[in-house]
PDB file of N, CA and C in Angstrom:
ATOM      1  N   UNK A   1       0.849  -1.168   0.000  1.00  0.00           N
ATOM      2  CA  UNK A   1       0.000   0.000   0.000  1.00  0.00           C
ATOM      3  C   UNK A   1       0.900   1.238   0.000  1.00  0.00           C
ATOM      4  N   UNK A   2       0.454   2.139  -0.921  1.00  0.00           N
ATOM      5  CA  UNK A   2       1.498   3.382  -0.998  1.00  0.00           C
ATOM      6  C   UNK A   2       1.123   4.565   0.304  1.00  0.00           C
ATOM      7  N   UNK A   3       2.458   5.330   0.650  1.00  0.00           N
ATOM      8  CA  UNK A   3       1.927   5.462   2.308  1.00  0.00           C
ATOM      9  C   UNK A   3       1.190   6.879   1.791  1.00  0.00           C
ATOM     10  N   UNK A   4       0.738   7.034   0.453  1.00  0.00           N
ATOM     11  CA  UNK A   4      -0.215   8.238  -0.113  1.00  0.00           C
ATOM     12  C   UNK A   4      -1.688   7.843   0.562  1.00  0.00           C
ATOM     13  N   UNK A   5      -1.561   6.482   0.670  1.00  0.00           N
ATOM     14  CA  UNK A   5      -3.228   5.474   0.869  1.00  0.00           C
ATOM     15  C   UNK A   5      -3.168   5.982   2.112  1.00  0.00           C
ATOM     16  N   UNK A   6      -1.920   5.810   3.104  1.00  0.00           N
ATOM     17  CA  UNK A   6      -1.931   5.303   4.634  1.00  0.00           C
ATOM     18  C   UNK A   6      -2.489   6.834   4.940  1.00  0.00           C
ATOM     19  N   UNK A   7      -1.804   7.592   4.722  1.00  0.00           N
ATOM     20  CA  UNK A   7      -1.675   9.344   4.421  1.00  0.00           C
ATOM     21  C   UNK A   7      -3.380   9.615   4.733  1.00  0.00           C
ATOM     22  N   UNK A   8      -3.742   9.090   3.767  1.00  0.00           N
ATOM     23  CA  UNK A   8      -5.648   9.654   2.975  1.00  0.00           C
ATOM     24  C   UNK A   8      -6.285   9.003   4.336  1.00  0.00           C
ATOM     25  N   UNK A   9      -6.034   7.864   4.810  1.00  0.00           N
ATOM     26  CA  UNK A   9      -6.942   6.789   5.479  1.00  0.00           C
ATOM     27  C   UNK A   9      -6.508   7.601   6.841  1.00  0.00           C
ATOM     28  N   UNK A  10      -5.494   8.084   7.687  1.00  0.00           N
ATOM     29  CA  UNK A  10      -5.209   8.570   8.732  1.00  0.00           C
ATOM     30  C   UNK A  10      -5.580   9.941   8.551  1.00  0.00           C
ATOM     31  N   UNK A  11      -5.451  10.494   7.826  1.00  0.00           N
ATOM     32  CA  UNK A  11      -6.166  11.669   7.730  1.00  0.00           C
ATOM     33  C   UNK A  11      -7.810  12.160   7.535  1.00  0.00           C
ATOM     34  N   UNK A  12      -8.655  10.727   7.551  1.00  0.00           N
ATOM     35  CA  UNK A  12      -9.750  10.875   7.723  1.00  0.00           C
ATOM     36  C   UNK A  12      -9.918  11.059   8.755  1.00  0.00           C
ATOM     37  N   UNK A  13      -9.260   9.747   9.702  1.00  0.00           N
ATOM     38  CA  UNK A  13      -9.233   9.728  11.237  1.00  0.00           C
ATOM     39  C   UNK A  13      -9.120  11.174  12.233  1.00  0.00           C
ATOM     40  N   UNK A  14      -9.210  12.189  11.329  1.00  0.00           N
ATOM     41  CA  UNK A  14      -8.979  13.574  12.090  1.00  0.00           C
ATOM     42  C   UNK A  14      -7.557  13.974  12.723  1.00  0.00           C
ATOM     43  N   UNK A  15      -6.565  13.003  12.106  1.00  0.00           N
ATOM     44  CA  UNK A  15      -5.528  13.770  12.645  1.00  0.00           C
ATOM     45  C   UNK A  15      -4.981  14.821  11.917  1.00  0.00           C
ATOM     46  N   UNK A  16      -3.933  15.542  12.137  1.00  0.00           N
ATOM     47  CA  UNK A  16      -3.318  17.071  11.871  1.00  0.00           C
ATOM     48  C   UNK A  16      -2.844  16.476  10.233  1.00  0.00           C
ATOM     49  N   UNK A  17      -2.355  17.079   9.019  1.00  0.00           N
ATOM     50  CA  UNK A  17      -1.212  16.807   7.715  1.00  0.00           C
ATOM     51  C   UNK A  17      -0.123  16.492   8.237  1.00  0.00           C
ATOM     52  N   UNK A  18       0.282  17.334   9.376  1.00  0.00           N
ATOM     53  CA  UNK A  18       1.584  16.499   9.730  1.00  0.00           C
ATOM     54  C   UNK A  18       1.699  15.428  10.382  1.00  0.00           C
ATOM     55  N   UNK A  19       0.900  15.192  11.418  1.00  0.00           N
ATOM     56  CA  UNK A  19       0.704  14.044  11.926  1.00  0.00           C
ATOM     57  C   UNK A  19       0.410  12.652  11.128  1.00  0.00           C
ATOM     58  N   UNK A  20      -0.103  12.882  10.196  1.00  0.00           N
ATOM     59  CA  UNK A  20      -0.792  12.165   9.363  1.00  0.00           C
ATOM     60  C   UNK A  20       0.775  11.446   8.537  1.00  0.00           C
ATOM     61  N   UNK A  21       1.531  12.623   7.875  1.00  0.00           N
ATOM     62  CA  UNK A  21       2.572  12.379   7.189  1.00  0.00           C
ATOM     63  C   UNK A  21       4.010  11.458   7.956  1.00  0.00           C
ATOM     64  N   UNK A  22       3.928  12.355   9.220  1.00  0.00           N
ATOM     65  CA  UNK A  22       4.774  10.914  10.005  1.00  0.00           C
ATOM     66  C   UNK A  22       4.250  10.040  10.317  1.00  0.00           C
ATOM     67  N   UNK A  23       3.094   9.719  10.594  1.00  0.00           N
ATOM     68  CA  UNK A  23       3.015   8.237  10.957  1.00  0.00           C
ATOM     69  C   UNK A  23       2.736   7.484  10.023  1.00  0.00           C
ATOM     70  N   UNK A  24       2.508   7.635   8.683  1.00  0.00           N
ATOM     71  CA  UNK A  24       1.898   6.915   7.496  1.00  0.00           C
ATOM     72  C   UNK A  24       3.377   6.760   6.883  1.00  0.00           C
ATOM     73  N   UNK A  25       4.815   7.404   7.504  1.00  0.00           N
ATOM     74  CA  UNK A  25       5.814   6.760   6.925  1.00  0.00           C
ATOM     75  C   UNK A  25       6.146   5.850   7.490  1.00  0.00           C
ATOM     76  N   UNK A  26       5.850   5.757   8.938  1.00  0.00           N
ATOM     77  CA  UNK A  26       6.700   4.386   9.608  1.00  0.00           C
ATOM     78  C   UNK A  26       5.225   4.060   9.630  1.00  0.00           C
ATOM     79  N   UNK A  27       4.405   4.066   9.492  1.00  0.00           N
ATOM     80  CA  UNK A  27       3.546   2.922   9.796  1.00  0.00           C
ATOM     81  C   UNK A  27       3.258   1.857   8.234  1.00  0.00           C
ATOM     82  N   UNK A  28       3.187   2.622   7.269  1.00  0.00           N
ATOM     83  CA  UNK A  28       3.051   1.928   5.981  1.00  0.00           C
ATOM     84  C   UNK A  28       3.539   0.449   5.576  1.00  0.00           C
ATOM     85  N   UNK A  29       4.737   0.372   6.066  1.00  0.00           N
ATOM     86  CA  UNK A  29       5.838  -0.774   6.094  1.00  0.00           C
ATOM     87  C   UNK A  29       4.981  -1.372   7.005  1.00  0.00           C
ATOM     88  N   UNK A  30       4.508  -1.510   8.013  1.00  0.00           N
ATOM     89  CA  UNK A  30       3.758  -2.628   8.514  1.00  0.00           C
ATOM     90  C   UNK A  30       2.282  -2.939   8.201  1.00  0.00           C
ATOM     91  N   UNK A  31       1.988  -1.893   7.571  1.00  0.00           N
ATOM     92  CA  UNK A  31       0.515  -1.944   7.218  1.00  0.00           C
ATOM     93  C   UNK A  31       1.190  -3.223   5.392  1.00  0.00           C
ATOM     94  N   UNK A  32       2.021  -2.774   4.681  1.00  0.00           N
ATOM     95  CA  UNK A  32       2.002  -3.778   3.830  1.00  0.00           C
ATOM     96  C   UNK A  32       2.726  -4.941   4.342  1.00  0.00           C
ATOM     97  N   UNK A  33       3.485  -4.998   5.287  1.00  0.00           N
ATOM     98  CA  UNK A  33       3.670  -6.623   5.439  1.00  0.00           C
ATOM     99  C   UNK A  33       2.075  -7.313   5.745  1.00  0.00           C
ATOM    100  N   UNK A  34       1.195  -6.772   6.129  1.00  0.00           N
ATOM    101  CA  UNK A  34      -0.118  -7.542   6.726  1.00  0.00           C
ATOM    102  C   UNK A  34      -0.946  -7.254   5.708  1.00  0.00           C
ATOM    103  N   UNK A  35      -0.703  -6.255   4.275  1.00  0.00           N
ATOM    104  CA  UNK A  35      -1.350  -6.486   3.381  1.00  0.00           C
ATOM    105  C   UNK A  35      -3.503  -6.283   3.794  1.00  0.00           C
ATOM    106  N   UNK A  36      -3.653  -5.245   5.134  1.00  0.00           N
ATOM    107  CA  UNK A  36      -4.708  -5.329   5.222  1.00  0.00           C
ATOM    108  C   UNK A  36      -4.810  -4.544   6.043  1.00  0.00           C
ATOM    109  N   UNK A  37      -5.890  -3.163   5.684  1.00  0.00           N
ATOM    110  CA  UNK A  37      -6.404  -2.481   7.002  1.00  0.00           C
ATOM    111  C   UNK A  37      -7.144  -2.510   7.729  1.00  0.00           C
ATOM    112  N   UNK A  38      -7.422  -3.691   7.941  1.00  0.00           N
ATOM    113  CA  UNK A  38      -8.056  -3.848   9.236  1.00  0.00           C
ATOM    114  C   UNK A  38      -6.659  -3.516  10.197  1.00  0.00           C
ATOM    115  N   UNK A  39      -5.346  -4.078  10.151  1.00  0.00           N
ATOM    116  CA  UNK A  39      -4.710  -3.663  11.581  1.00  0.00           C
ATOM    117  C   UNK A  39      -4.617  -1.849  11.568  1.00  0.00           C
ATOM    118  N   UNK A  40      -4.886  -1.487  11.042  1.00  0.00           N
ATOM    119  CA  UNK A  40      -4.464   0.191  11.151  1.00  0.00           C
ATOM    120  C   UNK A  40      -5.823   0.794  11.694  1.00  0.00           C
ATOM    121  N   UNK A  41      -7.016   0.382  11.648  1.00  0.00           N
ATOM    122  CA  UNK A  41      -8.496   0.760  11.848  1.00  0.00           C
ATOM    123  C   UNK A  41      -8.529   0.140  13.791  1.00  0.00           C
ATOM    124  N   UNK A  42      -8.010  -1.349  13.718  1.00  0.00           N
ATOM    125  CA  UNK A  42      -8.242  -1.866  15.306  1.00  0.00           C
ATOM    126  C   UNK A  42      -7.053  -1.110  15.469  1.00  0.00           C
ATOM    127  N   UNK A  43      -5.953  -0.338  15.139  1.00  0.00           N
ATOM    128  CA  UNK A  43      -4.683   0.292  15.815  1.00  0.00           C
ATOM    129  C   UNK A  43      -5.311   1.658  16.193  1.00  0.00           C
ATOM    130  N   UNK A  44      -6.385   2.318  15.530  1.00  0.00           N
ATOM    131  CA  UNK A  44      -6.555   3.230  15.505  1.00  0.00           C
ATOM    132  C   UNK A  44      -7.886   3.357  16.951  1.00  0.00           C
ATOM    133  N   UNK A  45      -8.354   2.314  17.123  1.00  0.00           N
ATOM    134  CA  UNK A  45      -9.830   2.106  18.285  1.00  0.00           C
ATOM    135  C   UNK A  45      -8.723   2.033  19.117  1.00  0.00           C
ATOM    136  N   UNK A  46      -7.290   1.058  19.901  1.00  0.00           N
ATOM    137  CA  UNK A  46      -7.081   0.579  20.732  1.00  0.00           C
ATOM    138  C   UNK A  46      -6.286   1.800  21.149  1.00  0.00           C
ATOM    139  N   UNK A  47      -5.689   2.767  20.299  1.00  0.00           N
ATOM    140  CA  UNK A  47      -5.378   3.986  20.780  1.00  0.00           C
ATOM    141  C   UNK A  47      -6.005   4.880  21.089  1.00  0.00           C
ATOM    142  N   UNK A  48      -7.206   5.150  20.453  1.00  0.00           N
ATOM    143  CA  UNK A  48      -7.890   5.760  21.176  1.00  0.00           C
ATOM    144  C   UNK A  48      -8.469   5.744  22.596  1.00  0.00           C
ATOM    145  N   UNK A  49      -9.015   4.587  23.171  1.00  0.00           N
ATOM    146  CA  UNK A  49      -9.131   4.158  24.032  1.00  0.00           C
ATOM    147  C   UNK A  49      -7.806   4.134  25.072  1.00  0.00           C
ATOM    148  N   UNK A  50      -6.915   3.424  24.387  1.00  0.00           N
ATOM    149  CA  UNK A  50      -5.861   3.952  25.511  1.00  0.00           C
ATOM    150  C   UNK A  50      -5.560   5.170  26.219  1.00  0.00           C
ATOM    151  N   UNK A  51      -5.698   6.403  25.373  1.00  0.00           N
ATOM    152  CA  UNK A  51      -5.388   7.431  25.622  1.00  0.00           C
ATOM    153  C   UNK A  51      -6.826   7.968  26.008  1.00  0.00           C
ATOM    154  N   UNK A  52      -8.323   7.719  26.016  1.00  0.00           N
ATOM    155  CA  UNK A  52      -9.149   8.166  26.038  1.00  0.00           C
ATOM    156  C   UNK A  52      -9.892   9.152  25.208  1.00  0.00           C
ATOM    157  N   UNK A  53      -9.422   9.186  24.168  1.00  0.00           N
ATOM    158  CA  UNK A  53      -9.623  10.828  23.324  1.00  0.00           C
ATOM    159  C   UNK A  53     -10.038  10.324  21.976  1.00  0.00           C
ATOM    160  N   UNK A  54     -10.427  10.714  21.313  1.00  0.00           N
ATOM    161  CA  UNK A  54     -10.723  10.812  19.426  1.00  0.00           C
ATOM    162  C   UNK A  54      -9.316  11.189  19.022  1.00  0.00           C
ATOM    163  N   UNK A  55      -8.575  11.921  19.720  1.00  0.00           N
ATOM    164  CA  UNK A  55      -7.165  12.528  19.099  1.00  0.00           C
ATOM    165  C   UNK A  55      -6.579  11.684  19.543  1.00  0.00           C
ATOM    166  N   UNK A  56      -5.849  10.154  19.393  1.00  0.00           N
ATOM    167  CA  UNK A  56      -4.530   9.735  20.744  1.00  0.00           C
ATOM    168  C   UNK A  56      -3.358  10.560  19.773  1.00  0.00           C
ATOM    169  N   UNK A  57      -2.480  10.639  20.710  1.00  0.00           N
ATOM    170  CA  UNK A  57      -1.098  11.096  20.860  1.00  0.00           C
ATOM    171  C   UNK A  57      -0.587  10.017  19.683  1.00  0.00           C
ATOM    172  N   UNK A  58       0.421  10.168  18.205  1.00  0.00           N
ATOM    173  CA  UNK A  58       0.971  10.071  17.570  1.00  0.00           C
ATOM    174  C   UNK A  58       2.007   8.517  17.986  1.00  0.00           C
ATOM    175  N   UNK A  59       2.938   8.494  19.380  1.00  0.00           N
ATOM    176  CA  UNK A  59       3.030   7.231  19.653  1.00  0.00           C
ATOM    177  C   UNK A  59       1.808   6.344  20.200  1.00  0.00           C
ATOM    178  N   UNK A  60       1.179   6.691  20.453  1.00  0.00           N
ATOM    179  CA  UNK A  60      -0.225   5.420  20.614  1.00  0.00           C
ATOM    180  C   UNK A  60      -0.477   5.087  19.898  1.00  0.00           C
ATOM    181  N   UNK A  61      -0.942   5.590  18.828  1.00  0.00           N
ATOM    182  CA  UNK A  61      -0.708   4.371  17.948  1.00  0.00           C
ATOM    183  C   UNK A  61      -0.129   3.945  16.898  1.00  0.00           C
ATOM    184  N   UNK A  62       1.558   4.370  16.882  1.00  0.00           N
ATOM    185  CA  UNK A  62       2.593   3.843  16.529  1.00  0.00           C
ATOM    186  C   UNK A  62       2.337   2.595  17.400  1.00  0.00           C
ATOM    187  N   UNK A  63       2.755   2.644  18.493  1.00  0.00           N
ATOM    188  CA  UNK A  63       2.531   1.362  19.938  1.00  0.00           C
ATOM    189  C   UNK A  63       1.458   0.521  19.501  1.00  0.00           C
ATOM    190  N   UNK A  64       0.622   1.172  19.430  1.00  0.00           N
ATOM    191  CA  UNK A  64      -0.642   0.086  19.079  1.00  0.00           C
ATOM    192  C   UNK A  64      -1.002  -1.051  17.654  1.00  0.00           C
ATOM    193  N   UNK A  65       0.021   0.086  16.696  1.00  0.00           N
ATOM    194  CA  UNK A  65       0.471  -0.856  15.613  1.00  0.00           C
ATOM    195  C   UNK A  65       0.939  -2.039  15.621  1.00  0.00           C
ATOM    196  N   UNK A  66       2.364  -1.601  16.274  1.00  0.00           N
ATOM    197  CA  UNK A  66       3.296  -2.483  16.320  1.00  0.00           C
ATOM    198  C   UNK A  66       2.895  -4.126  17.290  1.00  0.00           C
ATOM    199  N   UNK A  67       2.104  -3.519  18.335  1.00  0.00           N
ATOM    200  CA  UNK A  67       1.632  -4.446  19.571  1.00  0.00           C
ATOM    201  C   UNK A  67       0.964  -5.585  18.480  1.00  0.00           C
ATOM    202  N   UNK A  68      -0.257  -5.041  17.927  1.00  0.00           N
ATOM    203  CA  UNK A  68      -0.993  -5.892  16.827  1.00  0.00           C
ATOM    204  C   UNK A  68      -1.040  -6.463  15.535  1.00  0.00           C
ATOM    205  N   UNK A  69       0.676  -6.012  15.141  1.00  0.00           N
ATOM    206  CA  UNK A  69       0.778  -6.434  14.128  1.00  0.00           C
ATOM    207  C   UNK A  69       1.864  -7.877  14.441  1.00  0.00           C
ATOM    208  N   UNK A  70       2.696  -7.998  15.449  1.00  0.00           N
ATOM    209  CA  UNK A  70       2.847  -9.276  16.470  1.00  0.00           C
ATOM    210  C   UNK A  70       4.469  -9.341  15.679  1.00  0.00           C
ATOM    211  N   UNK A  71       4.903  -8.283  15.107  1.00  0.00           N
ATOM    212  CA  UNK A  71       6.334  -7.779  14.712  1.00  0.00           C
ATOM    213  C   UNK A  71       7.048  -7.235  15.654  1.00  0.00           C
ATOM    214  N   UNK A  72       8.632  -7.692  15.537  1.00  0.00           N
ATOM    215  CA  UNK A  72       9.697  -6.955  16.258  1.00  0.00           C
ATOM    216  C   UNK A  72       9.554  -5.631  16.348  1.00  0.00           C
ATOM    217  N   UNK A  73       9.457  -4.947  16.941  1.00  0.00           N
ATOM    218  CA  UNK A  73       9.599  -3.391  16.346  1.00  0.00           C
ATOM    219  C   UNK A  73      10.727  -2.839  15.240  1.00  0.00           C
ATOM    220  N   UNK A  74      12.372  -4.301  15.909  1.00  0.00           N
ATOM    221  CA  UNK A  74      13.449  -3.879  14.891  1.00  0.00           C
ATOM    222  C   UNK A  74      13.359  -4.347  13.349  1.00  0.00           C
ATOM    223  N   UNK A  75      11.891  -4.922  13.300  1.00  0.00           N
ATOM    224  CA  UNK A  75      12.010  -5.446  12.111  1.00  0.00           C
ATOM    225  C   UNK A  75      11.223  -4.001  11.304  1.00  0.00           C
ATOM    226  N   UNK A  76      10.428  -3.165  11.693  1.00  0.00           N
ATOM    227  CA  UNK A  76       9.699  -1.891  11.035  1.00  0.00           C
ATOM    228  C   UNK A  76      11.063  -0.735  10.695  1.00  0.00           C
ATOM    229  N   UNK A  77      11.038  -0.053   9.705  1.00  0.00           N
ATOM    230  CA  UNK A  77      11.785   0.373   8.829  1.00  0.00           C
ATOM    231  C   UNK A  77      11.788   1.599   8.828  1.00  0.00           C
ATOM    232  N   UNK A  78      10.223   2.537   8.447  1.00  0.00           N
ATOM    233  CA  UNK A  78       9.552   3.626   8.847  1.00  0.00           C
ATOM    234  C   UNK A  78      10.587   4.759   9.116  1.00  0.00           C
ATOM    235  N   UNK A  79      10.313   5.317   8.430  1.00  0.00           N
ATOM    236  CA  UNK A  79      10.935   6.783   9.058  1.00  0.00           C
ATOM    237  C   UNK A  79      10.002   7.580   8.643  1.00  0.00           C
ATOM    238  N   UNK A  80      10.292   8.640   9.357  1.00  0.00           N
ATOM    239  CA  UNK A  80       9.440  10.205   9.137  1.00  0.00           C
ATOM    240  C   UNK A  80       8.767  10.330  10.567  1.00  0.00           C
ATOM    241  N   UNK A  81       9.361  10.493  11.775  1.00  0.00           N
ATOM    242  CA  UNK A  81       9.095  11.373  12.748  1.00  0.00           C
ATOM    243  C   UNK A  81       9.142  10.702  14.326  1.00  0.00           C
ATOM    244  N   UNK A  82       8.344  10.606  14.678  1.00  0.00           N
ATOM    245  CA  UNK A  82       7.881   9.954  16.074  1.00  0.00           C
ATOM    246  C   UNK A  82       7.861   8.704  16.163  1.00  0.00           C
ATOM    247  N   UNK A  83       8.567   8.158  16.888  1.00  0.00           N
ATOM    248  CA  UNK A  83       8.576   6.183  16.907  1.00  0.00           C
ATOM    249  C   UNK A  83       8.368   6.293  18.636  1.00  0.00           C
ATOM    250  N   UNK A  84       7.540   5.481  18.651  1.00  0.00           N
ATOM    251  CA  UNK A  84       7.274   4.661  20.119  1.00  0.00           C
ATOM    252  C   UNK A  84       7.777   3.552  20.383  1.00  0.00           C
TER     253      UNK A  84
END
């Protein structure tokens, strides 16, 4: 998935352009090893909830990615900003 997709799909979610742009670089690479968004949609509920808010904080759900996608973290590649 091109992280233009990840970009569009997190940026529905109401987060900021920039926010949107770092996490759709490190998150992309794990969203295509799993080839499916469903983990980025349940990454996106379990952070919210964690943090309590419609907005979570940028590492929540980096964290929440990574937790559910059942990957090393050293195996994610991602760059462009904030890593949890």
């Amino acid at each position: 998935m091109p992280v233009g997709h990840v970009r569009h799909l997190l940026g529905r979610a109401g987060l900021t352009e920039a926010t949107t742009k770092s996490l759709a670089a490190v998150l992309a690479p794990v969203l295509n090893a799993h080839t499916n968004l469903r983990l980025l949609d349940d990454a996106l509920q379990r952070a919210r909830a964690a943090d309590d808010t419609d907005d979570p904080e940028p590492a929540t759900i980096i964290a929440a990615v990574k937790e559910l996608s059942g990957l090393d973290p050293k195996e994610l590649t991602g760059k462009g900003g904030e890593e949890g």
